[in-house]
N, C-alpha and C. Protein backbone atom coordinates (compact mmCIF):
# COMPACT_ATOMS: atom_id res chain seq x y z
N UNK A 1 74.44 106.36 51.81
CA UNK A 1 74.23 107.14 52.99
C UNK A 1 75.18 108.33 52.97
N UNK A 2 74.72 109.12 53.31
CA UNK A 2 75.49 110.60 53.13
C UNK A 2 75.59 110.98 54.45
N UNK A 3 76.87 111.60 54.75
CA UNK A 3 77.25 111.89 56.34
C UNK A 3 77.25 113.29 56.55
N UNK A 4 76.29 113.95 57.24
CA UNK A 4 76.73 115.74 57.27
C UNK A 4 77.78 115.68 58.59
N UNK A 5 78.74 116.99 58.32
CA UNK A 5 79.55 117.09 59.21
C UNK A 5 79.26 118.09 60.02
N UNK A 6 78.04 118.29 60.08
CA UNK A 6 77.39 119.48 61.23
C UNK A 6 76.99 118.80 62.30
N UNK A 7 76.45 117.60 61.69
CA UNK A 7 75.47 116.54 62.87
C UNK A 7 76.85 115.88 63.53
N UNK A 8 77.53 115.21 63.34
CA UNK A 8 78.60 114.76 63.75
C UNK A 8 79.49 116.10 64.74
N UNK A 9 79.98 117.10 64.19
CA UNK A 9 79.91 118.23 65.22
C UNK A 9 79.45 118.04 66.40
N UNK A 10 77.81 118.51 66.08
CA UNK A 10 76.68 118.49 66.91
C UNK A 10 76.36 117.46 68.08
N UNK A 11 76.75 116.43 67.41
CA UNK A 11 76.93 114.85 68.51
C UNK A 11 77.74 114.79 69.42
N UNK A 12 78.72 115.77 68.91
CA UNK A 12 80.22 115.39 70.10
C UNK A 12 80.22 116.31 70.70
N UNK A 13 79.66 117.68 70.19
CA UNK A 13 79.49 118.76 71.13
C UNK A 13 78.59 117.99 72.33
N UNK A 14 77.22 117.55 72.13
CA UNK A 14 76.40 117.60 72.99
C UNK A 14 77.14 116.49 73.76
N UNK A 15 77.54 115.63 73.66
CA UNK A 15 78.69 114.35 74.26
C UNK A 15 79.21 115.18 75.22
N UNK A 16 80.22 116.11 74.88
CA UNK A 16 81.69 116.59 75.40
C UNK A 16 80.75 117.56 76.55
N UNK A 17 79.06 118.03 75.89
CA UNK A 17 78.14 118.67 77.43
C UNK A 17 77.77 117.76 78.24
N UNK A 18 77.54 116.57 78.26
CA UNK A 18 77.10 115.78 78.83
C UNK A 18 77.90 115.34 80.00
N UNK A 19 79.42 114.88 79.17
CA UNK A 19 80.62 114.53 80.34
C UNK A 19 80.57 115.53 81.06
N UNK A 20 80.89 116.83 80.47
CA UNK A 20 81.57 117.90 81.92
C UNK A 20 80.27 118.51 82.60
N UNK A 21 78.84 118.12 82.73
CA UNK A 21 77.61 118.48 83.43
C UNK A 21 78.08 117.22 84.65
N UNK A 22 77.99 115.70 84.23
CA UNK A 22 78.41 114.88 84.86
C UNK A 22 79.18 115.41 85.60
N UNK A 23 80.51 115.41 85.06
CA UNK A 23 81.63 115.49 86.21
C UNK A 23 81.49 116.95 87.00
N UNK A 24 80.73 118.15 86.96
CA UNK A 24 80.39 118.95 87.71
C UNK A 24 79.42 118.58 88.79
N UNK A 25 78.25 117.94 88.23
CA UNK A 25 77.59 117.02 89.54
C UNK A 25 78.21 116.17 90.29
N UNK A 26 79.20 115.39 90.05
CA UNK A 26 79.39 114.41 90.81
C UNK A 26 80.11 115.25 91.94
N UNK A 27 80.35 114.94 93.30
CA UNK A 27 80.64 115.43 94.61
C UNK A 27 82.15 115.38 94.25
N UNK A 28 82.79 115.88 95.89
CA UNK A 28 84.31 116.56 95.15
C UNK A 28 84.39 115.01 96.29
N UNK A 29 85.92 114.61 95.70
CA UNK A 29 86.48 113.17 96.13
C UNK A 29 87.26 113.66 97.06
N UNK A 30 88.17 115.01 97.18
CA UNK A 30 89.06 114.86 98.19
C UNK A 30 88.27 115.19 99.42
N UNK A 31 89.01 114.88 100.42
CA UNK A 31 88.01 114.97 101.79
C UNK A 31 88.56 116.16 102.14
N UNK A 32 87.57 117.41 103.06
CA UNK A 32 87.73 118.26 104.00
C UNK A 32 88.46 118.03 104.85
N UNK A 33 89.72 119.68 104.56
CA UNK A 33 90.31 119.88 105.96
C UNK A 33 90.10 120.14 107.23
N UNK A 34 89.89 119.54 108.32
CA UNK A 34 89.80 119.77 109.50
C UNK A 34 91.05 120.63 110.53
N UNK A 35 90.42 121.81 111.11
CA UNK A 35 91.46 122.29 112.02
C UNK A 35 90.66 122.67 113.00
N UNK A 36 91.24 122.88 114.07
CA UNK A 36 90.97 123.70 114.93
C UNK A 36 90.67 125.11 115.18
N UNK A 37 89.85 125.72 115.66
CA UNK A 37 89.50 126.89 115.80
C UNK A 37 90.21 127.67 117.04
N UNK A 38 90.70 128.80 116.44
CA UNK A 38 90.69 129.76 118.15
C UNK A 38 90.16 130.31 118.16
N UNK A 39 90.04 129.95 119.57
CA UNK A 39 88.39 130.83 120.52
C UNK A 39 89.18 131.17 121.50
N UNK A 40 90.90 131.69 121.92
CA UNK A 40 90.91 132.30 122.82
C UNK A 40 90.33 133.53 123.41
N UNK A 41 89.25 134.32 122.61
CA UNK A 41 88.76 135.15 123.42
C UNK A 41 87.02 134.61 123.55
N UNK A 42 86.95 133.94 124.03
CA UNK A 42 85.76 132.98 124.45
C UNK A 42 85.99 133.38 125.91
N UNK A 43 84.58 133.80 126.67
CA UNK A 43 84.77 133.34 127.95
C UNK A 43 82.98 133.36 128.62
N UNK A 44 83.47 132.32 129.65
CA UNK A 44 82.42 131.78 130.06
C UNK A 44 82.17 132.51 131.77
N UNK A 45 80.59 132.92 131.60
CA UNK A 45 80.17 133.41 132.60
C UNK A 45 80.30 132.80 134.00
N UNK A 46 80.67 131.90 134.33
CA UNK A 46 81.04 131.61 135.51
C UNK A 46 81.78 130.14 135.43
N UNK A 47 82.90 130.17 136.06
CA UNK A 47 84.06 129.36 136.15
C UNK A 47 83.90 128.26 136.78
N UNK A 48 82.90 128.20 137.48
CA UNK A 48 82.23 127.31 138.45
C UNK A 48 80.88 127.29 138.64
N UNK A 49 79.96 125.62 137.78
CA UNK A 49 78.55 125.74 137.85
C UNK A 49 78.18 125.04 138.31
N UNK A 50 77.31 125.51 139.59
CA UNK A 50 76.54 123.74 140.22
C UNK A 50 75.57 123.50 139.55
N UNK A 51 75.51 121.95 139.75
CA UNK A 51 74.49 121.19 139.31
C UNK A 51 73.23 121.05 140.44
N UNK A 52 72.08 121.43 139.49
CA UNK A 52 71.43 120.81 140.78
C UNK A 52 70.06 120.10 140.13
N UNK A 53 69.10 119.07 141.20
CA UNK A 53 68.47 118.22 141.06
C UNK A 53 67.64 118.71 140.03
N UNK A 54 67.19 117.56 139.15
CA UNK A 54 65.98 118.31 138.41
C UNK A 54 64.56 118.15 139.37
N UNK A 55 64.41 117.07 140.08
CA UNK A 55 63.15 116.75 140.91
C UNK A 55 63.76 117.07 142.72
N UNK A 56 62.70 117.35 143.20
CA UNK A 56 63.51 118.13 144.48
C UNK A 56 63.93 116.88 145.17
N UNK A 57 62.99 115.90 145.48
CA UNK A 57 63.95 114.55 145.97
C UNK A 57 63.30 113.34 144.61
N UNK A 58 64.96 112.94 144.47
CA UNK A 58 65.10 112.18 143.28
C UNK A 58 64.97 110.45 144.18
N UNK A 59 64.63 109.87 143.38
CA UNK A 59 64.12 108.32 143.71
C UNK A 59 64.61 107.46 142.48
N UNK A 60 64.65 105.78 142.84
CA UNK A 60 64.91 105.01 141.89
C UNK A 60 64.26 105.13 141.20
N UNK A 61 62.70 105.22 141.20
CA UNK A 61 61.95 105.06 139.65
C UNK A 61 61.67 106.84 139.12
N UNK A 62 62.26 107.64 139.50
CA UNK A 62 62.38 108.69 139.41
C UNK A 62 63.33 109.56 138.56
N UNK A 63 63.08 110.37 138.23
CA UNK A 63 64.54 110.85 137.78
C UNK A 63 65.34 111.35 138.28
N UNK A 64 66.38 111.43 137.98
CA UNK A 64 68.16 111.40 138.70
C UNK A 64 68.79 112.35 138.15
N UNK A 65 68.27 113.17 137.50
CA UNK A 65 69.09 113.76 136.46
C UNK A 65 69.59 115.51 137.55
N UNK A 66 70.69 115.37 136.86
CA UNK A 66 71.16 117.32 137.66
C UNK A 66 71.16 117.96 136.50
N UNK A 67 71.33 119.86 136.81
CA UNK A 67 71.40 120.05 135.74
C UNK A 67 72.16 121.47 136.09
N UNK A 68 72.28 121.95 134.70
CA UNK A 68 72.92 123.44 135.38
C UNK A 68 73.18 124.40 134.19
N UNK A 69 73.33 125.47 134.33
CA UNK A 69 73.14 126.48 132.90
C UNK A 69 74.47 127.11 133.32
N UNK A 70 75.06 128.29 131.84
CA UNK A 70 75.54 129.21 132.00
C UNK A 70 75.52 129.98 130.75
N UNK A 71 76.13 131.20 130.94
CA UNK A 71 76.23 131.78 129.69
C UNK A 71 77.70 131.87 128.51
N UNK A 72 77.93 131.74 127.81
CA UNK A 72 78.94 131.59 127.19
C UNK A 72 79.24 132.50 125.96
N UNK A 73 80.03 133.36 126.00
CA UNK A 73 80.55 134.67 124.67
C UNK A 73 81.52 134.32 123.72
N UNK A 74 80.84 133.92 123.18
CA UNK A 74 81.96 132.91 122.08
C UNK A 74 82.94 133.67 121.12
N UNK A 75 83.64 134.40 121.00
CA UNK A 75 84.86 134.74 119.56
C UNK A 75 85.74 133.72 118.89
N UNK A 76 85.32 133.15 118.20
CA UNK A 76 86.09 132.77 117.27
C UNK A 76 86.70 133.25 116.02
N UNK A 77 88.14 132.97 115.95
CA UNK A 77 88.70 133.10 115.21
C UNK A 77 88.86 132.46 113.87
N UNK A 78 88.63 133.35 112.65
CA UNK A 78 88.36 132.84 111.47
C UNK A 78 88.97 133.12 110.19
N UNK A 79 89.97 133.68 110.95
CA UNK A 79 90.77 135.09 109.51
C UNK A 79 91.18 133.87 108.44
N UNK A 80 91.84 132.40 108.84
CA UNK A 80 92.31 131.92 107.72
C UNK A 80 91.68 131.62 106.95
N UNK A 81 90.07 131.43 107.38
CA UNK A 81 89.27 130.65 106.14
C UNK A 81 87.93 131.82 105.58
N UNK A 82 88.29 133.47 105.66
CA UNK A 82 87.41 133.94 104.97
C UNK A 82 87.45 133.69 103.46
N UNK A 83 85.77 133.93 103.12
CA UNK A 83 85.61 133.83 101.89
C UNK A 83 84.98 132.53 101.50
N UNK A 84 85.51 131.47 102.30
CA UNK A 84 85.52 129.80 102.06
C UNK A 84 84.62 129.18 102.35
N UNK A 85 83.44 128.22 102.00
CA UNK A 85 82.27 127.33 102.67
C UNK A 85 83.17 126.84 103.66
N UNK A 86 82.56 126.60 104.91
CA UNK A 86 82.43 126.00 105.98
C UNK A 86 81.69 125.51 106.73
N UNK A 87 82.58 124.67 107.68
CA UNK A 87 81.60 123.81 108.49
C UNK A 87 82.01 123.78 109.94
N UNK A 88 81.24 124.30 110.92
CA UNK A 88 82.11 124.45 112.09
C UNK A 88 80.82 123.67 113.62
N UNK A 89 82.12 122.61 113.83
CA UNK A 89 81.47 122.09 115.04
C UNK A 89 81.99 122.09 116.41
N UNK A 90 80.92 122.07 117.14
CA UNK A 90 81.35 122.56 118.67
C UNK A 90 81.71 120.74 119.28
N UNK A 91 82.56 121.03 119.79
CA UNK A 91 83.24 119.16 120.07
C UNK A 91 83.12 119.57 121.68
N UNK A 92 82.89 118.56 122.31
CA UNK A 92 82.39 118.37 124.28
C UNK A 92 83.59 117.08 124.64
N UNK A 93 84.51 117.37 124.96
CA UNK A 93 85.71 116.55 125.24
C UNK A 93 84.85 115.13 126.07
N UNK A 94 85.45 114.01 126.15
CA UNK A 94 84.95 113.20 127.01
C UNK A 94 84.77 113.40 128.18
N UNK A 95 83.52 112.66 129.20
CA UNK A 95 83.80 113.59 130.74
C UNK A 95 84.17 112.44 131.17
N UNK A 96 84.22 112.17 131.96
CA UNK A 96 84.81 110.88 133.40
C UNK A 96 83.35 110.65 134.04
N UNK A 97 83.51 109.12 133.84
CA UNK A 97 82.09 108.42 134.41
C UNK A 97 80.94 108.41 133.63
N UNK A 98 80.15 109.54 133.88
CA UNK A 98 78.72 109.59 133.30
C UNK A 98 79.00 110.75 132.36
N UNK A 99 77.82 110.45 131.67
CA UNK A 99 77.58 110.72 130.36
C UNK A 99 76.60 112.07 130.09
N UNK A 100 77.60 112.91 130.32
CA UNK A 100 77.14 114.47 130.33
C UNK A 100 76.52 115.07 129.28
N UNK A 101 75.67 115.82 128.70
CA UNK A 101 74.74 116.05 127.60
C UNK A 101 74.65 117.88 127.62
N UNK A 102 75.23 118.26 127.00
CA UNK A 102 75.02 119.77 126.62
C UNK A 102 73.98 120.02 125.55
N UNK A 103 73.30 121.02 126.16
CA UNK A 103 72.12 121.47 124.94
C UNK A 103 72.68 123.23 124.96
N UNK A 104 72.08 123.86 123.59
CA UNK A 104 72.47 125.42 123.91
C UNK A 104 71.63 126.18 122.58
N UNK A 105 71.15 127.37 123.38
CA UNK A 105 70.26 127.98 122.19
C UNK A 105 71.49 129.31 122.08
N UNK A 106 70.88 130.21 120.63
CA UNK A 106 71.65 130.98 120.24
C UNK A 106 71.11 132.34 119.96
N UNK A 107 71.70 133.39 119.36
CA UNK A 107 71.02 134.07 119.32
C UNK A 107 71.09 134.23 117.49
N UNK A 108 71.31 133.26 116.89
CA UNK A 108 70.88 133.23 115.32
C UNK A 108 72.30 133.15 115.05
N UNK A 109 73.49 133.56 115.29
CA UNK A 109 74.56 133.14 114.24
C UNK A 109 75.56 131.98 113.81
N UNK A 110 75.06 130.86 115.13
CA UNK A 110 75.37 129.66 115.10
C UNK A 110 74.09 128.82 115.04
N UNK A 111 74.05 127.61 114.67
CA UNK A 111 73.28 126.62 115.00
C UNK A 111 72.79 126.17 116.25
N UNK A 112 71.37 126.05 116.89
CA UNK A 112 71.36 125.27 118.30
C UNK A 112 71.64 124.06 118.21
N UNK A 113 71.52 123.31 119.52
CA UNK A 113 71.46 122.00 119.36
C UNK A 113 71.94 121.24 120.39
N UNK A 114 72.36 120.13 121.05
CA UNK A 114 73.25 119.40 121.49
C UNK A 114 74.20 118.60 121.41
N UNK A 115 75.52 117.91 122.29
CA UNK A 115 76.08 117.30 121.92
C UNK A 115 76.69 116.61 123.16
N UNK A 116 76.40 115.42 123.27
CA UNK A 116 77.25 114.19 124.53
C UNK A 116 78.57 114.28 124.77
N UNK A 117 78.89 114.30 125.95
CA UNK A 117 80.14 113.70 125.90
C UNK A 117 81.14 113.34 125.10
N UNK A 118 82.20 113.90 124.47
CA UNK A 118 82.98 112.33 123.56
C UNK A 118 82.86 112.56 121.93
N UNK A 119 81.94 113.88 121.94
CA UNK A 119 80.86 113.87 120.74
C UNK A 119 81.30 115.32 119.79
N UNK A 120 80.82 115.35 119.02
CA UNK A 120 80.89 116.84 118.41
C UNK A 120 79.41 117.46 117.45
N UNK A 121 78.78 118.79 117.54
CA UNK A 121 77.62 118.73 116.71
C UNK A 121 78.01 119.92 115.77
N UNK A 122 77.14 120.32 114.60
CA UNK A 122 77.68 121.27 113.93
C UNK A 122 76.60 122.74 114.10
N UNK A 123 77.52 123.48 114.20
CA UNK A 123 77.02 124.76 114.98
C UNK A 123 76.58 125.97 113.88
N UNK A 124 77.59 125.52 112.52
CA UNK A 124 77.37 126.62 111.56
C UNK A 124 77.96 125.64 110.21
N UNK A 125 77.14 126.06 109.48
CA UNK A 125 77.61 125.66 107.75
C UNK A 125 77.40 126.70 106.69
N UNK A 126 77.74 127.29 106.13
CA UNK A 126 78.04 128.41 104.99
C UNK A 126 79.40 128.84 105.05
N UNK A 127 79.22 130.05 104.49
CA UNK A 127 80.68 130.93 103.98
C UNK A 127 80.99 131.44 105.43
N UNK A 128 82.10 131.67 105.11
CA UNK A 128 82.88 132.69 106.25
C UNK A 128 82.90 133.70 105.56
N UNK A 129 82.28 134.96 106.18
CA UNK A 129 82.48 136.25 105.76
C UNK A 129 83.24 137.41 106.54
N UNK A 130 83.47 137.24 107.88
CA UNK A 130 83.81 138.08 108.46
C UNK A 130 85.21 137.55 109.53
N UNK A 131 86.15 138.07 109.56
CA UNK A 131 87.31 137.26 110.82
C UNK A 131 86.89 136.29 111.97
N UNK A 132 85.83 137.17 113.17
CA UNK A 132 85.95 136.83 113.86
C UNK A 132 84.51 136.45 113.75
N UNK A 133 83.82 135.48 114.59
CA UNK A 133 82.43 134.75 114.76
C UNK A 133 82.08 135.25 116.30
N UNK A 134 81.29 136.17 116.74
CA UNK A 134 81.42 136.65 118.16
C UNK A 134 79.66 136.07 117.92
N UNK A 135 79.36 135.12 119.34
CA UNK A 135 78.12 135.11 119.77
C UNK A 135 77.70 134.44 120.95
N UNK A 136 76.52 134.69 121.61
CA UNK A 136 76.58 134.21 122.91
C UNK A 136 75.58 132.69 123.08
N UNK A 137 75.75 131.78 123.64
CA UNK A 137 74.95 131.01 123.35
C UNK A 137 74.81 130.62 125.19
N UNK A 138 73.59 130.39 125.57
CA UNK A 138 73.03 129.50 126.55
C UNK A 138 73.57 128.01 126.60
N UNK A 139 74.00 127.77 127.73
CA UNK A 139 74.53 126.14 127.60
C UNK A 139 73.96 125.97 128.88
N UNK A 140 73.38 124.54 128.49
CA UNK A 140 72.28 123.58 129.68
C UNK A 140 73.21 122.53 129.85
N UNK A 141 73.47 122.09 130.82
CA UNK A 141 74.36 121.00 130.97
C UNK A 141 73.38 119.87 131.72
N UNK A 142 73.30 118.33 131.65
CA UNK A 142 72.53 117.84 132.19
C UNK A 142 73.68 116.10 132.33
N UNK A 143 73.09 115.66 133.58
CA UNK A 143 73.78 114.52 133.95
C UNK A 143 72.75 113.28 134.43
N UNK A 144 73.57 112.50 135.24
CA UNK A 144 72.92 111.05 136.01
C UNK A 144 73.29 111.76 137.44
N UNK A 145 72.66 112.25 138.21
CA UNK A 145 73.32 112.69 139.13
C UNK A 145 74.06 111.33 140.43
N UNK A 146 73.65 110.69 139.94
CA UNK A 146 74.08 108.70 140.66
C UNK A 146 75.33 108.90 139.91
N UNK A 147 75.38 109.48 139.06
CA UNK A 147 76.88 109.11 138.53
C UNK A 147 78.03 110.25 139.28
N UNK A 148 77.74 111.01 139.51
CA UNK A 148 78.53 112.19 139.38
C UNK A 148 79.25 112.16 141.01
N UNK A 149 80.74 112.43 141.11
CA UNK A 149 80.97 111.72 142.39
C UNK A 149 82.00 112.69 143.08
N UNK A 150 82.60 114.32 141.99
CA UNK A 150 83.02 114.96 141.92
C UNK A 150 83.00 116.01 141.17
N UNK A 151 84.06 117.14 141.49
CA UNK A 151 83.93 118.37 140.48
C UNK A 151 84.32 117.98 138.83
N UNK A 152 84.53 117.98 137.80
CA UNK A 152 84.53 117.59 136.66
C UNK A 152 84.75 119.05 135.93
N UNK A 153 86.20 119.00 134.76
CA UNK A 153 85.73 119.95 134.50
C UNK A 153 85.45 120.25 132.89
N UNK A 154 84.66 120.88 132.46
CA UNK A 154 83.94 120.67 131.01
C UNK A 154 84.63 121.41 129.97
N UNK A 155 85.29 120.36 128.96
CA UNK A 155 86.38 120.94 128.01
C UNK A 155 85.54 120.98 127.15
N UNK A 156 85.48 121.81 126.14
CA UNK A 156 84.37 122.25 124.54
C UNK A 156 85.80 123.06 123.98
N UNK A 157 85.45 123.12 122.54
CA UNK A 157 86.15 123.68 121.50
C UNK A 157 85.48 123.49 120.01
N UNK A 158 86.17 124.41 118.91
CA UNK A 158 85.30 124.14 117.66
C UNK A 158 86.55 123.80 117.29
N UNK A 159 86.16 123.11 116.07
CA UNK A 159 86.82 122.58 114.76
C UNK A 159 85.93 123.22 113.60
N UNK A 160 86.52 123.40 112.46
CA UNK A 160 86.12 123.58 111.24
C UNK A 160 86.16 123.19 110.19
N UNK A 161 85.84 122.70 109.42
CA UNK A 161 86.13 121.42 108.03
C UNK A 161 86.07 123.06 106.66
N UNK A 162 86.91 122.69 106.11
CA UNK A 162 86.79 123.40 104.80
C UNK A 162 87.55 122.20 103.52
N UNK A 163 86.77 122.91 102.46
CA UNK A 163 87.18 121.82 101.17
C UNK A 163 88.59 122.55 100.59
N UNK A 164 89.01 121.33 100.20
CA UNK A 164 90.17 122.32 99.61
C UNK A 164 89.96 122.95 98.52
């Protein structure tokens, strides 16, 4: 048997392609940093929103639900992570008692969507290209109105996950 040393080459080359295709597919092991976002120049169209019935008189087999809108001008701050994939979610602090449900449409530069109480949803995933994230989004707020027994007041903020 005669051994060429081209094929043998050739074997370990295609080997040594095989491992590092592998280890480029396989997902990255360390986990995403999470921080906080500033949105101190965020502000919300009115400081104070009533709720009101969704059905004009609400009943036991009825629905109970309140509800209430506003508008919201979001700036976020992004200077540390231009350039970088990201992942940025809007978090709804826990409320007291009942179980409050935000929905919110956009005008395209975040994600819509909702998120409960207690909860967080993700608003945007790609690159960061620019410092600041300025956009306005509609927020629907909706409750148990049986639950609700006072003023309450509604904490939101983003977080952002980037890989290292």
């Amino acid at each position: 048997m005669k051994i060429n040393p081209r094929q043998i080459l050739k074997g370990i080359f295609l080997a040594l392609c095989a491992i590092i295709f592998a280890l480029l597919a396989m997902p990255s092991l360390a986990p995403a940093a999470t921080f906080r976002v500033d949105d101190t120049g965020t502000l919300v169209s009115q400081p104070v929103t009533s709720m009101k019935w969704r059905q004009v008189v609400p009943s036991r087999t009825g629905d109970n639900a309140v509800e209430g809108q506003l508008s919201v001008s979001l700036r976020l701050n992004l200077t540390n992570w231009i350039n970088r994939p990201a992942r940025i979610y809007m978090v709804l602090a826990p409320t007291e008692g009942e179980q409050l449900i935000a929905t919110w449409r956009t005008q395209g530069r975040l994600l819509p969507g909702s998120v409960r109480g207690g909860g967080r949803a993700l608003v945007f995933d790609g690159v960061v290209l620019e410092p600041f994230l300025n956009e306005t989004i509609q927020l629907n707020l909706m409750a148990d109105g049986r639950l609700l027994t006072r003023t309450q007041q509604l904490q939101f903020y983003f977080e952002i996950e980037v890989s290292p």
